[in-house]
Protein backbone atom coordinates (compact mmCIF):
# COMPACT_ATOMS: atom_id res chain seq x y z
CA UNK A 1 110.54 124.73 106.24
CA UNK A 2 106.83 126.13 106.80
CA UNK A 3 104.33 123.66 106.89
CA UNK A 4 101.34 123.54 104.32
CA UNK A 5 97.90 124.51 105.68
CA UNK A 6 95.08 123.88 104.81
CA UNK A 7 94.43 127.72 103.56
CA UNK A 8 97.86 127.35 101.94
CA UNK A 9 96.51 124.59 99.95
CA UNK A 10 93.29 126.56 98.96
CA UNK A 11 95.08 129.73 98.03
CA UNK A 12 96.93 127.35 95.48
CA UNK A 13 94.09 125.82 94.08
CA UNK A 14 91.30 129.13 94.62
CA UNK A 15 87.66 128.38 93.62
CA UNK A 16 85.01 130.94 94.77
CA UNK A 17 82.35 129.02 92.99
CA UNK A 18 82.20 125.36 94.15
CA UNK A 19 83.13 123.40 97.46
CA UNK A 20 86.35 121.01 96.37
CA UNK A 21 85.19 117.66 97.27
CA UNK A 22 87.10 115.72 100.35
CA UNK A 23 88.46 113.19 97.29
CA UNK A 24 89.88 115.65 95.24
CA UNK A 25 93.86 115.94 94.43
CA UNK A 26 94.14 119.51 96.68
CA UNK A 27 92.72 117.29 99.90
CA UNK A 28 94.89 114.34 98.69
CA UNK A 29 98.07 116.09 98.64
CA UNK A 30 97.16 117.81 101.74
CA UNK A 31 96.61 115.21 103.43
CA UNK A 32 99.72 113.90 102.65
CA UNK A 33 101.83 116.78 103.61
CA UNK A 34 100.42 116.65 107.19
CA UNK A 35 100.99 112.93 107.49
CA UNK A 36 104.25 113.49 106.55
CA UNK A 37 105.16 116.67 108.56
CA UNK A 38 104.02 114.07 111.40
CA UNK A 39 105.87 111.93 110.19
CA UNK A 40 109.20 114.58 110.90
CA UNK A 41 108.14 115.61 113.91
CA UNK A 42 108.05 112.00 115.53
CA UNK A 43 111.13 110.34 113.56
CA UNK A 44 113.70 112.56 115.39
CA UNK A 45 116.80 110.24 115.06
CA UNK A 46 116.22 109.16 111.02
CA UNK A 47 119.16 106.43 111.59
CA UNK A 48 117.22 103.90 113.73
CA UNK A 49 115.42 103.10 110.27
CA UNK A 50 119.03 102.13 109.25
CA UNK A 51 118.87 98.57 108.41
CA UNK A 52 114.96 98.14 109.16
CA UNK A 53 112.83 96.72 106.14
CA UNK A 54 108.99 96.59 105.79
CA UNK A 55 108.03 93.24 106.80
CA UNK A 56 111.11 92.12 108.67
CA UNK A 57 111.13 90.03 111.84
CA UNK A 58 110.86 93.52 114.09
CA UNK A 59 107.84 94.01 112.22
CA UNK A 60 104.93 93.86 114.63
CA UNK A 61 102.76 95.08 112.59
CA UNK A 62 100.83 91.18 111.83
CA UNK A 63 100.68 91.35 115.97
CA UNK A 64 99.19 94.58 116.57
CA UNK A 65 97.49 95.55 113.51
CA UNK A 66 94.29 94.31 112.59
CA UNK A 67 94.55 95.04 109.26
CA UNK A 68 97.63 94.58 107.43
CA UNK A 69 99.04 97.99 106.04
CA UNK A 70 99.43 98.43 102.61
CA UNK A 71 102.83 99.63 102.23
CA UNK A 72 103.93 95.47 103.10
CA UNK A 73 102.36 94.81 99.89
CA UNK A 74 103.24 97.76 97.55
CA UNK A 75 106.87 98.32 99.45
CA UNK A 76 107.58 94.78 100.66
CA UNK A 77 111.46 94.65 102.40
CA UNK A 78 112.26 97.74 101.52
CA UNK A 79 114.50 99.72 103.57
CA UNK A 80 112.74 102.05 105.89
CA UNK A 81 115.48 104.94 105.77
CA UNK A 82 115.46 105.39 102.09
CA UNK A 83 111.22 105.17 102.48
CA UNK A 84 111.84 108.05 104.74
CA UNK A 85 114.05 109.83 102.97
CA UNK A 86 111.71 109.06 99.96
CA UNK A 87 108.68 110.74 101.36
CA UNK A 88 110.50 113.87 102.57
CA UNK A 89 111.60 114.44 98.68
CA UNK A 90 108.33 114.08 97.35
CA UNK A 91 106.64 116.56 100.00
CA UNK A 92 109.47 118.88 98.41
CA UNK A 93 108.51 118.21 95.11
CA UNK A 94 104.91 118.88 95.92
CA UNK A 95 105.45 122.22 97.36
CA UNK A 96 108.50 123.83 95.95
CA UNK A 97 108.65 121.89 92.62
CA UNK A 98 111.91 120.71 90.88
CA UNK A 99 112.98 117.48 89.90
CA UNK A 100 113.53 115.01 93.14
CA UNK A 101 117.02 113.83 93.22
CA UNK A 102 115.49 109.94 94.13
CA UNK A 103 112.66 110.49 91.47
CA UNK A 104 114.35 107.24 90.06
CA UNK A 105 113.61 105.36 93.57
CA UNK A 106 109.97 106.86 93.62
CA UNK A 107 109.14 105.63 90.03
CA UNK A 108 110.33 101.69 90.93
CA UNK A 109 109.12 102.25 94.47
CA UNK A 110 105.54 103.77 94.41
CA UNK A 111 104.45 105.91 91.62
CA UNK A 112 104.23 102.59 89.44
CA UNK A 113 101.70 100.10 90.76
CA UNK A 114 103.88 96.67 91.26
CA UNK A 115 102.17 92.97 91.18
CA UNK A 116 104.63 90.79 93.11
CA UNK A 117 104.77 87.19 92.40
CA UNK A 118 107.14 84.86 94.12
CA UNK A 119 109.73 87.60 94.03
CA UNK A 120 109.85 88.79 90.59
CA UNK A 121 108.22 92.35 90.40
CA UNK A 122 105.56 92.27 87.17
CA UNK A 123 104.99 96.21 86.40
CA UNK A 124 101.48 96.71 84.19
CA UNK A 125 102.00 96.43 79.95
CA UNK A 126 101.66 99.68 78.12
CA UNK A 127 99.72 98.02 75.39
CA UNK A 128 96.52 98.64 77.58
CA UNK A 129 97.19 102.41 77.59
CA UNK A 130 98.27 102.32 74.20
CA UNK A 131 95.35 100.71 72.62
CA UNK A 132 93.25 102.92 74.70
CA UNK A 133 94.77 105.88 72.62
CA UNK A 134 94.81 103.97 69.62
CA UNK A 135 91.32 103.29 69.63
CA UNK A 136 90.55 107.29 70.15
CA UNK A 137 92.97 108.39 67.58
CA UNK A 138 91.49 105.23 65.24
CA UNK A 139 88.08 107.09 65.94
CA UNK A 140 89.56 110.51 65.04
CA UNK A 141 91.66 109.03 61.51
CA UNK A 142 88.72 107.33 60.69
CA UNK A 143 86.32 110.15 60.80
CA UNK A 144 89.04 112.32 58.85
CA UNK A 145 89.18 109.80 55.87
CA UNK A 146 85.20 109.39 55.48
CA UNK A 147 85.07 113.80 55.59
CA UNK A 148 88.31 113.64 53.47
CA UNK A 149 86.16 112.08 50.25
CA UNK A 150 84.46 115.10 50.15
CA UNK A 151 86.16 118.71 49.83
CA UNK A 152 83.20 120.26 51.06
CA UNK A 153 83.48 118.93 54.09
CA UNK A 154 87.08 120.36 54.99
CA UNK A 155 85.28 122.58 57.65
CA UNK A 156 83.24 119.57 59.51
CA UNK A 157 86.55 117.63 59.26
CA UNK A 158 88.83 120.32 61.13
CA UNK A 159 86.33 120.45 63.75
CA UNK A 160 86.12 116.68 64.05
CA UNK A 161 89.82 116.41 64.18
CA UNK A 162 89.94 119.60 67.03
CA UNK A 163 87.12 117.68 69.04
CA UNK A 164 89.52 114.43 68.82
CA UNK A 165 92.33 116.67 70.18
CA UNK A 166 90.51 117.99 72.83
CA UNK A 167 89.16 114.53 74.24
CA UNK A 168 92.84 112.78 74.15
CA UNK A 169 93.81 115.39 76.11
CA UNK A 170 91.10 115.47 78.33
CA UNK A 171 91.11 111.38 78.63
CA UNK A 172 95.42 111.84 79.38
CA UNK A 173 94.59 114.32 82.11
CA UNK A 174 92.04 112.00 83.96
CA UNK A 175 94.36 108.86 83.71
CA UNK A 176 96.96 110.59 85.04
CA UNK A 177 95.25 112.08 88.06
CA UNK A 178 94.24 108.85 88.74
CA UNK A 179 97.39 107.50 89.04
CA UNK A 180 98.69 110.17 90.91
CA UNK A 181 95.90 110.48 93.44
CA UNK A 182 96.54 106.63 94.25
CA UNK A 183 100.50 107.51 94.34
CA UNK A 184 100.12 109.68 97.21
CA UNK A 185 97.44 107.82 98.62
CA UNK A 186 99.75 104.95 98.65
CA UNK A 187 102.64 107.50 100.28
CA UNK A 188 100.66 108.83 102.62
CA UNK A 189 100.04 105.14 104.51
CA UNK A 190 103.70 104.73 103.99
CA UNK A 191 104.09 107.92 106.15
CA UNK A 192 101.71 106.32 108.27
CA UNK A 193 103.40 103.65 108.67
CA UNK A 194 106.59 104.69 109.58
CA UNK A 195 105.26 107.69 112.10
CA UNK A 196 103.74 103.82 113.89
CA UNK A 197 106.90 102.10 113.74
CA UNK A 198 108.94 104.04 115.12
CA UNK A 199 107.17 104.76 117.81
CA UNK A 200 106.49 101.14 118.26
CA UNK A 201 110.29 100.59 118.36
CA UNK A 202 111.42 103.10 120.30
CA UNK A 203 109.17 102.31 123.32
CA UNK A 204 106.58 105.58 122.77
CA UNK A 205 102.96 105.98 122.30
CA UNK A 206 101.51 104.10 119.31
């Protein structure tokens, strides 16, 4: 499978106009591909994951580390195969599209932010999101009623209701960019993670 480059990347995403800045999704995702593709070139027997979790006792990572990675929060005792196996999917899914055939694993895994408290796993309300777009479409209903008293104003009230449209759209787009820039953020230390630990297990350069 042929790696994605860094010119790859920008033929995908082409702007002639403007420098992409080194925290935008393109760089993200690119990012993450390479870490990954690492990640495959240095985990050449898969199976010694096979009954390894994040945060076991083989875990040196509290030894060696100075800071403690991430992924032992966000992916505590989870098996390191199916992380692997994980990560290669979504790279997939990034490049060639389609529907990930663990996209089920990835959702209760990484792509939604977990809180873990003495074992139960606490996953963030809707109601937050929701009364965020309640309170724009409250905005948008109650600027229709006050230009609905008045048939005169039919044309300042379609506009109203189009410029409504336009910014829940707009305000969907950003929060979910957001989430997915953090999603492969968070992916791309798992990648990390496991490039280090399996080095560190097998014997090889860390």
């Amino acid at each position: 499978m042929p790696y994605c480059t860094t010119n790859c990347l920008r033929r995908i995403a082409r702007n002639d106009d403007t420098e992409s800045s080194p925290h935008s999704i393109m760089n993200v995702i690119e990012k993450f591909v390479k870490t990954v593709n690492l990640m495959d070139e240095t985990i050449l027997v898969p199976c010694r994951l096979m009954d390894l979790k994040v945060g076991d006792d083989q875990d040196p990572s509290d030894k060696h580390l100075k800071k403690k990675p991430s992924v032992q929060q966000t992916l505590d005792s989870t098996d390191l195969f199916q992380i692997y196996s994980m990560l290669k999917n979504v790279k997939d899914g990034l490049l060639w599209g389609g529907k990930s055939q663990q996209s089920e694993d990835i959702q209760e895994t990484i792509l939604v932010p977990q809180l873990s408290i003495k074992g139960h796993i606490r996953r963030p309300s809707t109601v937050s999101v929701a009364s965020t777009n309640s309170s724009t479409s409250g905005l948008c209903d109650s600027d229709s009623e006050a230009g609905s008293g008045n048939e005169n104003d039919s044309g300042i009230e379609e506009v109203v209701q189009e410029e409504c449209r336009t910014e829940r759209i707009a305000h969907d787009f950003q929060r979910h960019l957001t989430g997915l820039t953090s999603s492969i953020r968070q992916m791309t230390e798992a990648a990390q993670y496991l490039t280090w630990r399996y080095q560190h297990d097998i014997g090889g350069p860390v």
